[in-house]
C-alpha atoms as a PDB file:
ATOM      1  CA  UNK A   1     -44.328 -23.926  12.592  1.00  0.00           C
ATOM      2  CA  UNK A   2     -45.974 -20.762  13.495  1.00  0.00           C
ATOM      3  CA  UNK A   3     -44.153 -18.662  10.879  1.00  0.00           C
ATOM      4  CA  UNK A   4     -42.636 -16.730  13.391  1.00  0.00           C
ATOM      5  CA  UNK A   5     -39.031 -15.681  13.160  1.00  0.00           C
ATOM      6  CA  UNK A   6     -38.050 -16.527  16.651  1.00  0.00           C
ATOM      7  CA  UNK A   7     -35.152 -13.898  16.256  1.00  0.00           C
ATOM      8  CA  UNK A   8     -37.084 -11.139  14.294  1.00  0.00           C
ATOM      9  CA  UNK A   9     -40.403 -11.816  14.988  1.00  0.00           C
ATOM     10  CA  UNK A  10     -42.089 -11.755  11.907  1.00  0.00           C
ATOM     11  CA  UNK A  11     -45.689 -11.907  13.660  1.00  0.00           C
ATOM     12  CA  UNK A  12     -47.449  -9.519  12.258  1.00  0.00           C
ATOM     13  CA  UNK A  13     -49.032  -6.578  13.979  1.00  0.00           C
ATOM     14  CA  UNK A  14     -47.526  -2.952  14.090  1.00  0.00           C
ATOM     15  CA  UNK A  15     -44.413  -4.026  15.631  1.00  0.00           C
ATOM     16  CA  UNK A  16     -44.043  -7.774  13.929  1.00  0.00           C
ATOM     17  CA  UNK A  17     -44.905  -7.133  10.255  1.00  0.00           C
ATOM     18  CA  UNK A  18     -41.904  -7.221   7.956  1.00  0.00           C
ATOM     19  CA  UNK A  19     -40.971  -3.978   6.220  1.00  0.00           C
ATOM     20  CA  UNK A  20     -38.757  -2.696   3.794  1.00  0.00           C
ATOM     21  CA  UNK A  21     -35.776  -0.627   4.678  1.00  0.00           C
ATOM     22  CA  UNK A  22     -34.663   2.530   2.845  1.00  0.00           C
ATOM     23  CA  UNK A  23     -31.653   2.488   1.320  1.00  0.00           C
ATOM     24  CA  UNK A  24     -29.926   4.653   4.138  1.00  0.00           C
ATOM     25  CA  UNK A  25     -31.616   2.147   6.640  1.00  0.00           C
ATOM     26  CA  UNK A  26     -30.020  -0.592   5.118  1.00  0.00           C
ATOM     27  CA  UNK A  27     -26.785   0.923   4.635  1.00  0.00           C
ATOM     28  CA  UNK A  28     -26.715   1.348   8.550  1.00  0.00           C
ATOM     29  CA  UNK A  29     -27.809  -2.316  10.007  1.00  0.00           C
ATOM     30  CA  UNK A  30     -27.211  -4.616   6.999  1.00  0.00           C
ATOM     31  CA  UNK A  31     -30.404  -5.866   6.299  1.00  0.00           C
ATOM     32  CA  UNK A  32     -33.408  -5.204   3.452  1.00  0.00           C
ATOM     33  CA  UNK A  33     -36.530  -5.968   5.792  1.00  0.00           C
ATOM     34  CA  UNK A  34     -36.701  -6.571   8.994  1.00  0.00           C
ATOM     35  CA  UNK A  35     -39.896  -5.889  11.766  1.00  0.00           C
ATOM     36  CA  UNK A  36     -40.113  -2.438  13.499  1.00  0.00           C
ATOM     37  CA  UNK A  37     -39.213  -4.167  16.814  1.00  0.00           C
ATOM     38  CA  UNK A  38     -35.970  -5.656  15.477  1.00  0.00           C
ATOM     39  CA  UNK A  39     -34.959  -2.449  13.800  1.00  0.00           C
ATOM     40  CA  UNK A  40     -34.513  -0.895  17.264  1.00  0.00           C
ATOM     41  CA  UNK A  41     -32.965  -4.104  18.096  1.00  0.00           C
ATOM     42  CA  UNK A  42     -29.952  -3.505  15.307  1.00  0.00           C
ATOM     43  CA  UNK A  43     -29.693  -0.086  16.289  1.00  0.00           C
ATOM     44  CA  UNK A  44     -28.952  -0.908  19.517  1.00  0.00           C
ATOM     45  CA  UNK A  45     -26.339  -3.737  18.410  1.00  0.00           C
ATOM     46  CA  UNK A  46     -24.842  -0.412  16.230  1.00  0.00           C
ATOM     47  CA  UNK A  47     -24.646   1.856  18.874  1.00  0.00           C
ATOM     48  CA  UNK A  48     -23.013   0.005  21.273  1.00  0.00           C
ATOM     49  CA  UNK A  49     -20.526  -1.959  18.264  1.00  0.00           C
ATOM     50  CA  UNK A  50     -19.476   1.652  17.244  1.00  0.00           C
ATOM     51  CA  UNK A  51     -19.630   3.174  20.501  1.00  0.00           C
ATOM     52  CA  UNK A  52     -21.882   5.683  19.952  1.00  0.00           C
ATOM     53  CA  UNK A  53     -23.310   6.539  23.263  1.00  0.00           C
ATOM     54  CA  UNK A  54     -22.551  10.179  24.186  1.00  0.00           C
ATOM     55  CA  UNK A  55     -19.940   9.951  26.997  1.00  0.00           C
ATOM     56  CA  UNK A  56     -21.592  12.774  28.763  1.00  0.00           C
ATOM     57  CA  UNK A  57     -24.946  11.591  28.804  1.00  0.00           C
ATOM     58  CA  UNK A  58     -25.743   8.368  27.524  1.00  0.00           C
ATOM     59  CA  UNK A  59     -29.102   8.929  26.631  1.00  0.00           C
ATOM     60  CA  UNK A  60     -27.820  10.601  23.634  1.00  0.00           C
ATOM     61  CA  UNK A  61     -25.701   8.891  20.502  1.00  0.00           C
ATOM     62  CA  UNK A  62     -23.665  10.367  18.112  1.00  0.00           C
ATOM     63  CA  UNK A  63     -24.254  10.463  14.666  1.00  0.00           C
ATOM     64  CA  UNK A  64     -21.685   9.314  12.335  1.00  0.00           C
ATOM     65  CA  UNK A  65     -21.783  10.556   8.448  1.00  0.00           C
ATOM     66  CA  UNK A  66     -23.592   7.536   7.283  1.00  0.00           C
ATOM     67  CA  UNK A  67     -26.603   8.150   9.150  1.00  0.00           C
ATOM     68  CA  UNK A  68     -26.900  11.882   8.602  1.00  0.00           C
ATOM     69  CA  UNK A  69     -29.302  10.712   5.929  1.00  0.00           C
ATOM     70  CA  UNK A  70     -31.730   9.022   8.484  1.00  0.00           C
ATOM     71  CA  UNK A  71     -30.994  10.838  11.297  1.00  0.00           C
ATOM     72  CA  UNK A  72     -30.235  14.537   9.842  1.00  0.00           C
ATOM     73  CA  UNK A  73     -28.665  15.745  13.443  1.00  0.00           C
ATOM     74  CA  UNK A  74     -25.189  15.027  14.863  1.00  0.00           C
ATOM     75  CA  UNK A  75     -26.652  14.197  18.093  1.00  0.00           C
ATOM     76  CA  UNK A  76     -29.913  12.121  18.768  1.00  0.00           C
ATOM     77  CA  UNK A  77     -32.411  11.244  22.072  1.00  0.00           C
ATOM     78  CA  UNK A  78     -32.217   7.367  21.780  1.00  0.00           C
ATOM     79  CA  UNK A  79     -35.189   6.644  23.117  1.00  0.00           C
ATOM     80  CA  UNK A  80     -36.929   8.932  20.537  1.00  0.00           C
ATOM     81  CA  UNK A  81     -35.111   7.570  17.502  1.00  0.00           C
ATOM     82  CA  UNK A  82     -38.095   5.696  16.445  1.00  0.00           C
ATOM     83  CA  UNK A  83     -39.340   9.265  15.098  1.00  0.00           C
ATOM     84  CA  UNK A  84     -36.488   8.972  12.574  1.00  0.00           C
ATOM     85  CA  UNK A  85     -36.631   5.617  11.735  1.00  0.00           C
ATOM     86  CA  UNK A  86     -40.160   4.979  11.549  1.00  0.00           C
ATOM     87  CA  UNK A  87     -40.315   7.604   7.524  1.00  0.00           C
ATOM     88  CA  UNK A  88     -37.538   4.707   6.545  1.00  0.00           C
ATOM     89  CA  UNK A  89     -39.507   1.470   7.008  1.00  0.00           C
ATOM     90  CA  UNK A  90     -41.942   0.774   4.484  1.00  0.00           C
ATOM     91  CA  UNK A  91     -45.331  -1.245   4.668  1.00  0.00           C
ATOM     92  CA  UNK A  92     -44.341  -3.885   1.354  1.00  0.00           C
ATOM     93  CA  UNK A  93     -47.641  -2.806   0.023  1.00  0.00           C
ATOM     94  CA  UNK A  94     -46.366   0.517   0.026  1.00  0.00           C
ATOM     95  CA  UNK A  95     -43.352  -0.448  -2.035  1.00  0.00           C
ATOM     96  CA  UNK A  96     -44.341   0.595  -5.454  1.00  0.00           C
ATOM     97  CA  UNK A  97     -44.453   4.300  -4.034  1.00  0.00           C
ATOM     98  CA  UNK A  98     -41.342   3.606  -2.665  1.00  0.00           C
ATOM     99  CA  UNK A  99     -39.446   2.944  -5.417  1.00  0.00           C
ATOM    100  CA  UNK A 100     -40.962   6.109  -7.429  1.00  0.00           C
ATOM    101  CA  UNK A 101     -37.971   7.757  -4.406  1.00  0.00           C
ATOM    102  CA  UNK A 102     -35.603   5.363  -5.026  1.00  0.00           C
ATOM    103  CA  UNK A 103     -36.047   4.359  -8.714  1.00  0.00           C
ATOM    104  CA  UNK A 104     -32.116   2.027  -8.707  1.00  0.00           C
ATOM    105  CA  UNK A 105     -33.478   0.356  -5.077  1.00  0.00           C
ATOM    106  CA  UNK A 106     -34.714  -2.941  -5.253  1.00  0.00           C
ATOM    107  CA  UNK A 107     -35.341  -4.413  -1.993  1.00  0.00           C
ATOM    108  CA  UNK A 108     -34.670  -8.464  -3.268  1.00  0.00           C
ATOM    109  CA  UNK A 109     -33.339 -10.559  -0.913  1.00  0.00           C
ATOM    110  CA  UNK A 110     -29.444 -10.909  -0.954  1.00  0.00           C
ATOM    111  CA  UNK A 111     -28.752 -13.767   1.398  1.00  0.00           C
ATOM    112  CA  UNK A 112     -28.672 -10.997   4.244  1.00  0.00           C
ATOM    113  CA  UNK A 113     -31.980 -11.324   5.507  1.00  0.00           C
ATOM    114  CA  UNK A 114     -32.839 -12.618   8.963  1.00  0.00           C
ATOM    115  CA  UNK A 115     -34.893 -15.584   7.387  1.00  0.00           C
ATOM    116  CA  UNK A 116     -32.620 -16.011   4.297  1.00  0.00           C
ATOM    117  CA  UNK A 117     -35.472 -16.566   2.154  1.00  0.00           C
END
């Protein structure tokens, strides 16, 4: 085995390397870590469960009150979303600064994450 999450790609890189999510992050796609790549991934799986394509011009998505904290707008370019999402993903190195914000959050895994372990 390659150690590579065929799914969500844990391969390293920018786009491969596992992160942790923020709170708010989590909240939205379900999961604790996940790679940059598959992020986008689940927010695209969201946007079209929920519907949140804006009718008139589906480039756009609405912004429903649980992601105001990610996304602080009610209405967002999708292909620029990254921009948001990227100050929510955190390097696991970078975790004990992390949780200095979010002293209660402890990213552990809780049977929700893509490789389960």
């Amino acid at each position: 085995s390659s150690g590579i999450n065929a799914e969500y790609g844990w391969a390293g890189g920018m786009y491969g390397k596992k992160l942790w999510l923020s709170p708010d992050l989590a909240n939205i796609i379900g999961y604790n870590f996940m790679s940059r790549s598959s992020v986008v991934k689940e927010m695209w799986k969201v946007i079209k469960q929920r519907g949140l394509q804006d009718p008139k011009n589906k480039r756009y998505m609405i912004i429903e009150s649980d992601m105001m904290p990610v996304f602080k707008l009610k209405r967002v370019h999708t292909f620029g979303m990254m921009k948001y999402l990227s100050s929510h993903m955190i390097e696991e190195d970078g975790f004990f600064r992390y949780g200095k914000l979010y002293p209660d959050y402890c990213p552990e895994d809780n049977g929700e994450s893509p490789t389960g372990s």
